[in-house]
Protein backbone atom coordinates (compact mmCIF):
# COMPACT_ATOMS: atom_id res chain seq x y z
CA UNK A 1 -0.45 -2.23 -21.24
CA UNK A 2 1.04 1.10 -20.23
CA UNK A 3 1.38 2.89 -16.83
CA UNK A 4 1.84 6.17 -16.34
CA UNK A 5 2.48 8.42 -13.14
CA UNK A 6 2.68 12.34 -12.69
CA UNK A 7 2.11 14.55 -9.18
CA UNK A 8 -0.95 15.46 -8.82
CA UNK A 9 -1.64 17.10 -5.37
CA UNK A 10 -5.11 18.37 -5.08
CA UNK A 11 -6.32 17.35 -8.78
CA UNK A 12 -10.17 17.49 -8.73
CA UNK A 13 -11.75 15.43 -11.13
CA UNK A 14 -14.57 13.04 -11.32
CA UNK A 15 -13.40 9.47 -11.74
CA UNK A 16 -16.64 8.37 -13.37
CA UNK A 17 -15.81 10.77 -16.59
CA UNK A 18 -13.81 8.69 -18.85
CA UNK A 19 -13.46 11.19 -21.50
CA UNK A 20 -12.35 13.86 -19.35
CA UNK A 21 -9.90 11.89 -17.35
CA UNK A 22 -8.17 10.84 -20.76
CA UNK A 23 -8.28 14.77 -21.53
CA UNK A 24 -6.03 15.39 -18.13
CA UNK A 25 -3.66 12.42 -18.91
CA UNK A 26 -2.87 14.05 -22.98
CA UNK A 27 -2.69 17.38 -21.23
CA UNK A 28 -0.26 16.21 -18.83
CA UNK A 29 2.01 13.59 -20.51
CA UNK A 30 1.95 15.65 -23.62
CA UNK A 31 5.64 16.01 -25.41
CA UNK A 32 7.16 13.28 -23.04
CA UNK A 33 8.96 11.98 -26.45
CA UNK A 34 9.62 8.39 -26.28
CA UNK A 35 6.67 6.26 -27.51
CA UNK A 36 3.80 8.35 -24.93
CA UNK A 37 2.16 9.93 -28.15
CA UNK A 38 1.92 6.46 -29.95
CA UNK A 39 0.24 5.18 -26.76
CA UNK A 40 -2.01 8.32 -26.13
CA UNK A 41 -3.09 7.56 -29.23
CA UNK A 42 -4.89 4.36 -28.56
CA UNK A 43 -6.91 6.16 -25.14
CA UNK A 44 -9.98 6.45 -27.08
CA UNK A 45 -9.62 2.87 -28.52
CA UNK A 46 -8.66 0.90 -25.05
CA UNK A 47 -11.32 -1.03 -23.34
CA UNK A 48 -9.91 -0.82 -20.50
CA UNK A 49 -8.77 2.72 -19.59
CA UNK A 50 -7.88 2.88 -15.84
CA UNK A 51 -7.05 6.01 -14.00
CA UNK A 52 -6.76 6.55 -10.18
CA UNK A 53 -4.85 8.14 -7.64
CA UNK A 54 -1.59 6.62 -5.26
CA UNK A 55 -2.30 6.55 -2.15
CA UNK A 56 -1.59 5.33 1.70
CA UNK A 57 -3.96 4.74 4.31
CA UNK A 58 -2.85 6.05 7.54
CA UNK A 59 -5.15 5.28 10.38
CA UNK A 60 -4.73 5.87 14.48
CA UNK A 61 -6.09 2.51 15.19
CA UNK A 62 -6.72 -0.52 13.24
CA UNK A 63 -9.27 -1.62 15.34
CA UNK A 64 -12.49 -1.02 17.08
CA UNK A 65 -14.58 -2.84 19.29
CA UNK A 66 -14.83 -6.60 17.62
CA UNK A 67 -13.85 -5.37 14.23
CA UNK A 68 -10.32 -5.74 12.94
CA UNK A 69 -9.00 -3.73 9.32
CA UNK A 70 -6.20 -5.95 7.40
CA UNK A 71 -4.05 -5.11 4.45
CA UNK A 72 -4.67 -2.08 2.27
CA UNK A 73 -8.01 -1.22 4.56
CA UNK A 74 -5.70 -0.69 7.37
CA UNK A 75 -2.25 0.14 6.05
CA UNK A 76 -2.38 0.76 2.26
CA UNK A 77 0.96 1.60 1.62
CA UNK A 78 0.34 2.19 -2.32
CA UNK A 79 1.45 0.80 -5.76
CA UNK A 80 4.50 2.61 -5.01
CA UNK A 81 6.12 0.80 -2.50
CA UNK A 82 5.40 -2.90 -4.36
CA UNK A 83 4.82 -4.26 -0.63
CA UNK A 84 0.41 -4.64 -0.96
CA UNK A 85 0.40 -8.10 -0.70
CA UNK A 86 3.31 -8.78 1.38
CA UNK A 87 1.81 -6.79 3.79
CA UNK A 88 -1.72 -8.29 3.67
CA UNK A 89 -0.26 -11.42 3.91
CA UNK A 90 2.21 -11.08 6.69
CA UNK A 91 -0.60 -8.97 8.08
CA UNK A 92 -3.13 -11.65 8.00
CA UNK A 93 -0.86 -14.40 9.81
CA UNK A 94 0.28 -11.91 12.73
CA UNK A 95 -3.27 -10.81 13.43
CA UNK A 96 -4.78 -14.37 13.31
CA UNK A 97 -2.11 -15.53 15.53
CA UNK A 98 -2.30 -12.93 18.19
CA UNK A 99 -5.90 -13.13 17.95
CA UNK A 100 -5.10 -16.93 18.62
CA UNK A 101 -2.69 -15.97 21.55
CA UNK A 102 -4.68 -13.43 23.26
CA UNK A 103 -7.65 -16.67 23.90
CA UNK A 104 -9.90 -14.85 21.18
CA UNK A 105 -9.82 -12.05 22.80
CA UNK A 106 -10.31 -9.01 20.45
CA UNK A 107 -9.11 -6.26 22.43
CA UNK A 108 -5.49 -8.02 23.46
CA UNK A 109 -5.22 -9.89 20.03
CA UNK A 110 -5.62 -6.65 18.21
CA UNK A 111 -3.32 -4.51 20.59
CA UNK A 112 -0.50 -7.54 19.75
CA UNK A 113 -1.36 -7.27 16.13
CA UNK A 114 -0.45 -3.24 16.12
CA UNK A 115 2.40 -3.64 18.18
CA UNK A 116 4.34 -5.89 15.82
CA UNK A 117 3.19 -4.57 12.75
CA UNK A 118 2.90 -0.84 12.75
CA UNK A 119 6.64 -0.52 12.68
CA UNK A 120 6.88 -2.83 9.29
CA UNK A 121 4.33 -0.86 7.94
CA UNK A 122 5.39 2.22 8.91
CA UNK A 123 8.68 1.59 6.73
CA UNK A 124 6.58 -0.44 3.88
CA UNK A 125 5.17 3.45 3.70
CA UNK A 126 7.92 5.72 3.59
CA UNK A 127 9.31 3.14 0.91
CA UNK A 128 6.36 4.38 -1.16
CA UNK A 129 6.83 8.13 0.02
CA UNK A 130 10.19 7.82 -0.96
CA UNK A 131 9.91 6.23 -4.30
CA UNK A 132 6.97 8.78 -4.98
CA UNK A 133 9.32 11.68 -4.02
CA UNK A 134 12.32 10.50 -5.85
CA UNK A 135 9.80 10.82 -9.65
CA UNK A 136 9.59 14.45 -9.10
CA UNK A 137 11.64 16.06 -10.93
CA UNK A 138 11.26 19.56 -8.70
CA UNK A 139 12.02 17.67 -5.36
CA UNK A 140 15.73 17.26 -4.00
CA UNK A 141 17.83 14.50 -4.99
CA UNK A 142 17.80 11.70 -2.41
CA UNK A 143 20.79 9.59 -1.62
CA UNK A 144 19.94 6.02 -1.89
CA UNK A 145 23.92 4.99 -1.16
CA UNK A 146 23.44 6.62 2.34
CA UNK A 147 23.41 3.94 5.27
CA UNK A 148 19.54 5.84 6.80
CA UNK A 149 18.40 3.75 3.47
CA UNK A 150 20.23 0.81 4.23
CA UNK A 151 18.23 0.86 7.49
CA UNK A 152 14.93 1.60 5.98
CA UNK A 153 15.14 -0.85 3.60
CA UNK A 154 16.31 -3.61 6.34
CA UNK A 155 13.41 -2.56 7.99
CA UNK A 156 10.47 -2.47 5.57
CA UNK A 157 12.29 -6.61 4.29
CA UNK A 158 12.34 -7.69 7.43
CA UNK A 159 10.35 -5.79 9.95
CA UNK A 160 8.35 -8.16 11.35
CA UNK A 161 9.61 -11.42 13.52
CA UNK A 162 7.04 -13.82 12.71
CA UNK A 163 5.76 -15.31 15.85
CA UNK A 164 5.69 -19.36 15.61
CA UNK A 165 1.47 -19.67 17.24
CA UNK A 166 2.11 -23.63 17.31
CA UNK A 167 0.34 -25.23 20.22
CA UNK A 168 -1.83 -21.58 20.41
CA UNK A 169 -5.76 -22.49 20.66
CA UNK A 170 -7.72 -22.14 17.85
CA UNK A 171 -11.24 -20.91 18.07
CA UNK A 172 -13.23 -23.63 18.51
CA UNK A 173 -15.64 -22.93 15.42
CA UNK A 174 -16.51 -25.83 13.23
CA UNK A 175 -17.09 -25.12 9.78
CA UNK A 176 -20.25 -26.11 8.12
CA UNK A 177 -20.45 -29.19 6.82
């Protein structure tokens, strides 16, 4: 298996044409040195050639009406950042519990969900900005020693205080049998 990653900012190209997207990844990872032109090689051979873009979902709301968005629907915060899961995860328990708290009530259960999320998130994504940012080899150097990272990073590990939703009621739905 091989990865590879290059800017891209308004590439056009249709994601159904196989041959074609191989064409743009030759074009652009062409003379990289290393072994990229023993693994270019092997595009036409692979069974299982993959191409797609990075990117973050950024939405106002993660709600409307009865209908709630959860991990990368909501928030994608990309490959980059390594936090997908994490975030679904974490994502899933805060939701269900505030949903649990607020007596089932969407509207209050989703507010509580956004308010102790976004900002975990929010940090989850410039993570992935950052990381993104810091492979381009025209952008300025970032310092990573600097204590704003420090921060961001404390923020993006640990920027949620999971609620304990003991004793919270549950919905009252029986499953079927």
């Amino acid at each position: 298996m091989a990865m590879f990653s290059f800017p891209a900012a308004g590439l056009k190209i249709d994601y159904r044409d196989i041959p074609a997207q191989q064409r743009l990844l030759r074009e652009r990872m062409a003379g990289f040195g290393w072994l990229t032109s023993d693994i270019l090689a092997h595009l036409d051979d692979t069974p299982d050639f993959y191409l797609d873009q990075v990117a973050q979902v950024h939405l106002d709301s993660w709600a409307r009406g009865r209908v709630g968005l959860l991990g990368d629907a909501a928030f994608s915060s990309s490959p980059m950042s390594g936090q997908g899961t994490g975030l679904a995860l974490v994502g899933a328990y805060v939701l269900a519990g505030e949903l649990a708290a607020a007596g089932w009530d969407p509207a209050a259960g989703f507010a509580g969900y956004e308010r102790l999320m976004r900002p975990f998130v929010e940090a989850n994504q410039e993570i992935a900005r950052l990381n993104a940012r810091s492979r381009d080899a025209d952008a300025p150097v970032l310092d990573f020693q600097s204590e704003w990272f420090g921060e961001l990073v404390g923020r993006a590990i640990n920027g949620v205080e999971l609620p304990d939703y003991a004793g919270v009621p549950d919905s009252g739905a029986t499953l079927p049998a």
